[in-house]
Protein backbone atom coordinates (compact mmCIF):
# COMPACT_ATOMS: atom_id res chain seq x y z
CA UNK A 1 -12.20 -2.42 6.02
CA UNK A 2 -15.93 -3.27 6.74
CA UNK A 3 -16.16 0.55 7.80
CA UNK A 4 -14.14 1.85 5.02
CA UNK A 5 -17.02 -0.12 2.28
CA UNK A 6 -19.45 1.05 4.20
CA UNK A 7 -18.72 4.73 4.06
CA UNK A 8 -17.08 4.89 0.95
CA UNK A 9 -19.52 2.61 -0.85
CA UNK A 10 -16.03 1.19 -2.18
CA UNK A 11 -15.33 -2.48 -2.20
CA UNK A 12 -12.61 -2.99 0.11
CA UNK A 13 -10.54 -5.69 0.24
CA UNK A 14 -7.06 -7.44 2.09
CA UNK A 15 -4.47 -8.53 0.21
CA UNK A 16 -2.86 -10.08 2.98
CA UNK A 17 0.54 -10.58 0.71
CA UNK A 18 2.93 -9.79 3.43
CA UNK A 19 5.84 -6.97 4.53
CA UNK A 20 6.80 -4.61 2.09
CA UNK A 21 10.29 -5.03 3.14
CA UNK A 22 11.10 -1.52 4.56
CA UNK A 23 10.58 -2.23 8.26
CA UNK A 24 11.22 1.84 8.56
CA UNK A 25 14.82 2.64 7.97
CA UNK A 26 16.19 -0.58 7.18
CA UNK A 27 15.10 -0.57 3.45
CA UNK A 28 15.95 2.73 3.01
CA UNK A 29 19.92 1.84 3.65
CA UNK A 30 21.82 1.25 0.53
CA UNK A 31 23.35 -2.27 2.49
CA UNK A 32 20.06 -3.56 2.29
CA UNK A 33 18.15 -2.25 -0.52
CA UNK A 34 18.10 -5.87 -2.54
CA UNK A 35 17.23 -7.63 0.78
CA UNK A 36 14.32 -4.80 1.08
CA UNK A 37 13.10 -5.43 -2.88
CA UNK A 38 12.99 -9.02 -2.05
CA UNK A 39 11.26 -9.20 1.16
CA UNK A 40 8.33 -7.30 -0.87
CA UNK A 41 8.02 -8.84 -4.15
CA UNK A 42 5.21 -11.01 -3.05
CA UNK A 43 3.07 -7.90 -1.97
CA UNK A 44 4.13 -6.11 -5.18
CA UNK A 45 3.28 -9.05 -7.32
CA UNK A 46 -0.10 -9.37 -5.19
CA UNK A 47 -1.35 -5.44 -5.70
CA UNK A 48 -0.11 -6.30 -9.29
CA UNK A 49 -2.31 -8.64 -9.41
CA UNK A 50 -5.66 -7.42 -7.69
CA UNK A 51 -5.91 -4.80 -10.30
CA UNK A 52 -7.48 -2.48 -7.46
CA UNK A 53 -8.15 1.02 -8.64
CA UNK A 54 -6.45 2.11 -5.17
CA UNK A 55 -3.67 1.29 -2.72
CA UNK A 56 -4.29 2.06 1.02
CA UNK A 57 -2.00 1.45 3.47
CA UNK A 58 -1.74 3.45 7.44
CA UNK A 59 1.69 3.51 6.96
CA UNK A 60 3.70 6.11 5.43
CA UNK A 61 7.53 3.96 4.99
CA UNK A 62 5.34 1.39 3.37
CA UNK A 63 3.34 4.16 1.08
CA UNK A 64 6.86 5.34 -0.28
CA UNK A 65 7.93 1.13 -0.40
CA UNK A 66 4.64 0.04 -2.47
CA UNK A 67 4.94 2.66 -4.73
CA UNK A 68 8.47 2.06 -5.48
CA UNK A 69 7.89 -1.37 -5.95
CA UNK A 70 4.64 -1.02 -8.39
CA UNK A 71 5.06 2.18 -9.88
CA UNK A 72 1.48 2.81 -8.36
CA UNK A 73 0.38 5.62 -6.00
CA UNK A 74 -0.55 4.32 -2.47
CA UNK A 75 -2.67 6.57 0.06
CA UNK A 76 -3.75 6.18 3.29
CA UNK A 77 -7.43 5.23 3.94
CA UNK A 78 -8.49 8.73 5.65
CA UNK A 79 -7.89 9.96 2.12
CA UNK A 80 -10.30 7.34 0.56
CA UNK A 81 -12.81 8.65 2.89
CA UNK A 82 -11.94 12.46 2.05
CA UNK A 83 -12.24 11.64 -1.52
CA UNK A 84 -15.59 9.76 -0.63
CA UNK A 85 -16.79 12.84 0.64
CA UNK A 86 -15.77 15.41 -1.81
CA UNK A 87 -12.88 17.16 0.50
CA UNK A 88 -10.18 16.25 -1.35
């Protein structure tokens, strides 16, 4: 994160909210879709609530999670630092 601010001249910070309830293919199993929705409200409510103008996360099965959960596009933090630098 420190790096990330420092690069991108972005203010970067952790939500520390929890598990987006994926945990890879388990989410994505129609058995446990509710238990998945519930296991990540508290990050979804948390993003909700930081009103950041990004999402980052390293991890593509919580990417596809977050932004089914908010309705909000997620990327992963190389990309902040593309977009930083005017390859993207």
């Amino acid at each position: 994160m420190e790096l990330l601010s420092k690069l991108t001249r972005a203010s970067v910070r952790n939500v520390e909210a929890g598990c987006c309830g994926i945990a890879g293919t388990y989410g994505m199993q129609k058995k446990n879709y509710e238990a998945s929705m519930k296991i990540g409200e508290g990050l979804a409510e948390a993003l909700k609530a930081a009103g950041a103008d990004e999402t980052l996360t390293e991890c593509g099965a919580c990417k596809m999670q977050i932004e089914h959960l908010t309705g909000r596009p997620a990327m992963h933090p190389v990309k902040l630092l593309a977009k930083a630098y005017g390859l993207m």
